[in-house]
C-alpha atoms as a PDB file:
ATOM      1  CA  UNK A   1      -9.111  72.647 127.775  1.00  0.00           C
ATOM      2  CA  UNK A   2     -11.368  70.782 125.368  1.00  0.00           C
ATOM      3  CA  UNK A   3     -14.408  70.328 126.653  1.00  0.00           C
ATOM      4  CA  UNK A   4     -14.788  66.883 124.135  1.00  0.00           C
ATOM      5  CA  UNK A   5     -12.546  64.884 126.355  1.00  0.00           C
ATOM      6  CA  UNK A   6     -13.631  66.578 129.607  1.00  0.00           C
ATOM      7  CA  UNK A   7     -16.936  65.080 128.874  1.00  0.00           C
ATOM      8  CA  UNK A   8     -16.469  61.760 127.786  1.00  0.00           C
ATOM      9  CA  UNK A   9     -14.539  61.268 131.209  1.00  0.00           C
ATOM     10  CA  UNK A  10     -16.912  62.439 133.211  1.00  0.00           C
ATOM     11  CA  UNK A  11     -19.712  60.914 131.706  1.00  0.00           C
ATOM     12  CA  UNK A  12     -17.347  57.687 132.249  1.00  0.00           C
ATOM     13  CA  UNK A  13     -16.930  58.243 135.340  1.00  0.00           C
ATOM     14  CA  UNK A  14     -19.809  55.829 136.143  1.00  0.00           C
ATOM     15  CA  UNK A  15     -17.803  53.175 136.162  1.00  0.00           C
ATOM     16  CA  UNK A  16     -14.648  54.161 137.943  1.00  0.00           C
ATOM     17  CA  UNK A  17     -15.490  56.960 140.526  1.00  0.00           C
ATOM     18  CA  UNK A  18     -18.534  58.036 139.868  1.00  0.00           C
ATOM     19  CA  UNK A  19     -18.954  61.090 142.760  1.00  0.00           C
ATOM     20  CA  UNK A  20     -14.957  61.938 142.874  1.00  0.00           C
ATOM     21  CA  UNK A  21     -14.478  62.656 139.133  1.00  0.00           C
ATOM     22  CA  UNK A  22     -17.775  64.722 138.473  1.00  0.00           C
ATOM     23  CA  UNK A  23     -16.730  66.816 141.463  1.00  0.00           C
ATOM     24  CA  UNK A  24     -13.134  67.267 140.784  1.00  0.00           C
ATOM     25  CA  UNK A  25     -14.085  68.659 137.348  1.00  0.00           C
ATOM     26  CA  UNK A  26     -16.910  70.880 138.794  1.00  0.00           C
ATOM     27  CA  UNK A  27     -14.263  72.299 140.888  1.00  0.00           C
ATOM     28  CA  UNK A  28     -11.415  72.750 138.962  1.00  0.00           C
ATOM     29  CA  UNK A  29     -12.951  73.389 135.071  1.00  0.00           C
ATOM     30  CA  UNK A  30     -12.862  76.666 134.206  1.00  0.00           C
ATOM     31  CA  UNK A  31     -15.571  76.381 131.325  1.00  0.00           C
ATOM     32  CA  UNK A  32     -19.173  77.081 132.241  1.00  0.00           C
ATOM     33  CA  UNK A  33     -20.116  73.828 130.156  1.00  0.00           C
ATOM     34  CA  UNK A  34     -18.146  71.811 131.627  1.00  0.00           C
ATOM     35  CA  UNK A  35     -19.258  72.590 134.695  1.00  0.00           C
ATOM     36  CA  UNK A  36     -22.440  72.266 133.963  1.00  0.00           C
ATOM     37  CA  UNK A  37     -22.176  68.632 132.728  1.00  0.00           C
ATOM     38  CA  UNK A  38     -19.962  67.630 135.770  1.00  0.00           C
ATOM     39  CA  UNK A  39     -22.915  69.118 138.030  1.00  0.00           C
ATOM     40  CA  UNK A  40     -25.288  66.875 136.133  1.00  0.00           C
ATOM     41  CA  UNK A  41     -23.569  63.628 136.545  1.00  0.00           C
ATOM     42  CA  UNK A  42     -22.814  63.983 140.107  1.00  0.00           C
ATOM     43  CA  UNK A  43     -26.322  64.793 140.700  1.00  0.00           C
ATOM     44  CA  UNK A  44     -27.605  62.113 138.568  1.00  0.00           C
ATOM     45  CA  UNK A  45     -24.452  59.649 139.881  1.00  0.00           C
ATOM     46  CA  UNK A  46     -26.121  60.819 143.417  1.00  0.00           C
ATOM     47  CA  UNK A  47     -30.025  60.187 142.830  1.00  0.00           C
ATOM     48  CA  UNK A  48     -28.619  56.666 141.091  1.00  0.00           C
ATOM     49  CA  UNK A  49     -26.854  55.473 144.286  1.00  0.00           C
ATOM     50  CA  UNK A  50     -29.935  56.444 146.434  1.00  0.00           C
ATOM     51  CA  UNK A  51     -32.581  55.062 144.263  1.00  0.00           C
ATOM     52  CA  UNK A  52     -30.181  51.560 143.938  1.00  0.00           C
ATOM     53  CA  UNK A  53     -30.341  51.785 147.571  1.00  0.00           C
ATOM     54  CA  UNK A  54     -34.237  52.464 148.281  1.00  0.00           C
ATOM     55  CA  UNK A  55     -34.822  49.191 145.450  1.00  0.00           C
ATOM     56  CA  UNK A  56     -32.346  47.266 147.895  1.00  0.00           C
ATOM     57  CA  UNK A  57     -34.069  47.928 150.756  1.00  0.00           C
ATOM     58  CA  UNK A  58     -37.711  47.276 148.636  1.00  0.00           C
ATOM     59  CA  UNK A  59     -36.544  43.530 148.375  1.00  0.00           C
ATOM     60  CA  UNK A  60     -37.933  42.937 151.339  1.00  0.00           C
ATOM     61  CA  UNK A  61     -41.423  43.737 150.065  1.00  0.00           C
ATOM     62  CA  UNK A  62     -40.567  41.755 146.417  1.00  0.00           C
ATOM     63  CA  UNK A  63     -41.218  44.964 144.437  1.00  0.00           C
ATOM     64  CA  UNK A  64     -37.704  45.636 144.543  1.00  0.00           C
ATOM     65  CA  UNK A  65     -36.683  42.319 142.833  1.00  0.00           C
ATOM     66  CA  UNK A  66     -38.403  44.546 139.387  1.00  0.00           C
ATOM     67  CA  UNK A  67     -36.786  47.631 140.599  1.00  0.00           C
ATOM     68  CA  UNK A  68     -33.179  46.830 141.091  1.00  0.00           C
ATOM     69  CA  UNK A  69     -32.536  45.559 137.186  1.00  0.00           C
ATOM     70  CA  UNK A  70     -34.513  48.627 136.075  1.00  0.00           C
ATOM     71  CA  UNK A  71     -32.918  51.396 138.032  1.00  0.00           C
ATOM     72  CA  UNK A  72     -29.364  49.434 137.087  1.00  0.00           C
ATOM     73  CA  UNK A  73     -30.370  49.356 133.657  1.00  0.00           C
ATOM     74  CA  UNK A  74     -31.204  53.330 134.051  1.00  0.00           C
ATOM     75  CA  UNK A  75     -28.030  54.070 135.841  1.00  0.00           C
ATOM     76  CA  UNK A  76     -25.899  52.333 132.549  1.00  0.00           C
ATOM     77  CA  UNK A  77     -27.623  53.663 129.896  1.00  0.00           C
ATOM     78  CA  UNK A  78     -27.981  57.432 130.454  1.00  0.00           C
ATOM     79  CA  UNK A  79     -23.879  57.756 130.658  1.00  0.00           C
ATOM     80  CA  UNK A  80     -23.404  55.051 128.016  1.00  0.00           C
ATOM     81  CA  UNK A  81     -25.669  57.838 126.036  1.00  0.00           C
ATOM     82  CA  UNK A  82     -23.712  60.605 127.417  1.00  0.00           C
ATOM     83  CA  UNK A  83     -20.312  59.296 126.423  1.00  0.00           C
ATOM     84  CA  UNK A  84     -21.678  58.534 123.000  1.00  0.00           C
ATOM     85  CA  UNK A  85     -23.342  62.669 122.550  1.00  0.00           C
ATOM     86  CA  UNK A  86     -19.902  63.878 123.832  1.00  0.00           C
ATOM     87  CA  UNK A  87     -18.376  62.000 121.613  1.00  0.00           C
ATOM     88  CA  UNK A  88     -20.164  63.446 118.861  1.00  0.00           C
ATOM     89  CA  UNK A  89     -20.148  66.383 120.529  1.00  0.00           C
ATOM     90  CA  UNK A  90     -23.960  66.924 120.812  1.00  0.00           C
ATOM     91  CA  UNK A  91     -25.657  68.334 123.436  1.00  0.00           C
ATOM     92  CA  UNK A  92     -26.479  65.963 126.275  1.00  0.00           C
ATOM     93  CA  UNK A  93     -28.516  66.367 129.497  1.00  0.00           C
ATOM     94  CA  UNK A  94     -29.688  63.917 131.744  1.00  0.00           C
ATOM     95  CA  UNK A  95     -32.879  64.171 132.742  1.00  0.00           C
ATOM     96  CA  UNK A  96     -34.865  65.090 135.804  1.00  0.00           C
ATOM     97  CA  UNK A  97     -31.304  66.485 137.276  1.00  0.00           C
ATOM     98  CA  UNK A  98     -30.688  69.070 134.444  1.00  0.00           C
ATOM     99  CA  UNK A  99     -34.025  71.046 135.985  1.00  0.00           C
ATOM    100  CA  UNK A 100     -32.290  70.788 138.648  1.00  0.00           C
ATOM    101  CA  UNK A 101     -28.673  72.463 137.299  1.00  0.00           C
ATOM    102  CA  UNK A 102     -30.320  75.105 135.459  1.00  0.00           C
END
């Protein structure tokens, strides 16, 4: 399998199934890098939905009328820039959660 297609979906897998796709390919790929990447975005997919959810709940309080847009914003642009590195088939990590892969 090529990993250049493998990557693009699952780095666009933000905006179809972003916890189903990552995992399927963690499961089933049978290169290391792959892997690796599918790891990444779940984790990141993960720490996106609970952070979206912690600025929901942070309404309450008004702080989390500034941290909704932002952590949105966030949660687009990292795979927008993941999809465009795979695509050019440069090396890609997103951050804080690629510590956590290594």
């Amino acid at each position: 399998m090529n990993t250049k297609p493998a990557c693009i979906i699952i780095h666009a897998s933000t905006f179809f199934a972003p916890i189903i796709v990552p995992l399927l390919f963690m499961l089933l790929a049978q290169d290391d890098y792959v892997k690796e990447k599918a790891t990444e975005a779940l984790l990141f997919h993960v720490m996106m939905i609970i952070a979206a959810g912690i600025a929901a709940i942070l309404i309450i309080v008004l702080i989390g009328l500034v941290l909704v847009p932002i952590v949105g914003l966030i949660a687009l642009y990292y795979p927008l820039k993941g999809i465009w590195y795979a695509i050019e088939e440069r090396p890609f990590h997103y951050p804080i959660v690629h510590n956590w892969v290594r």
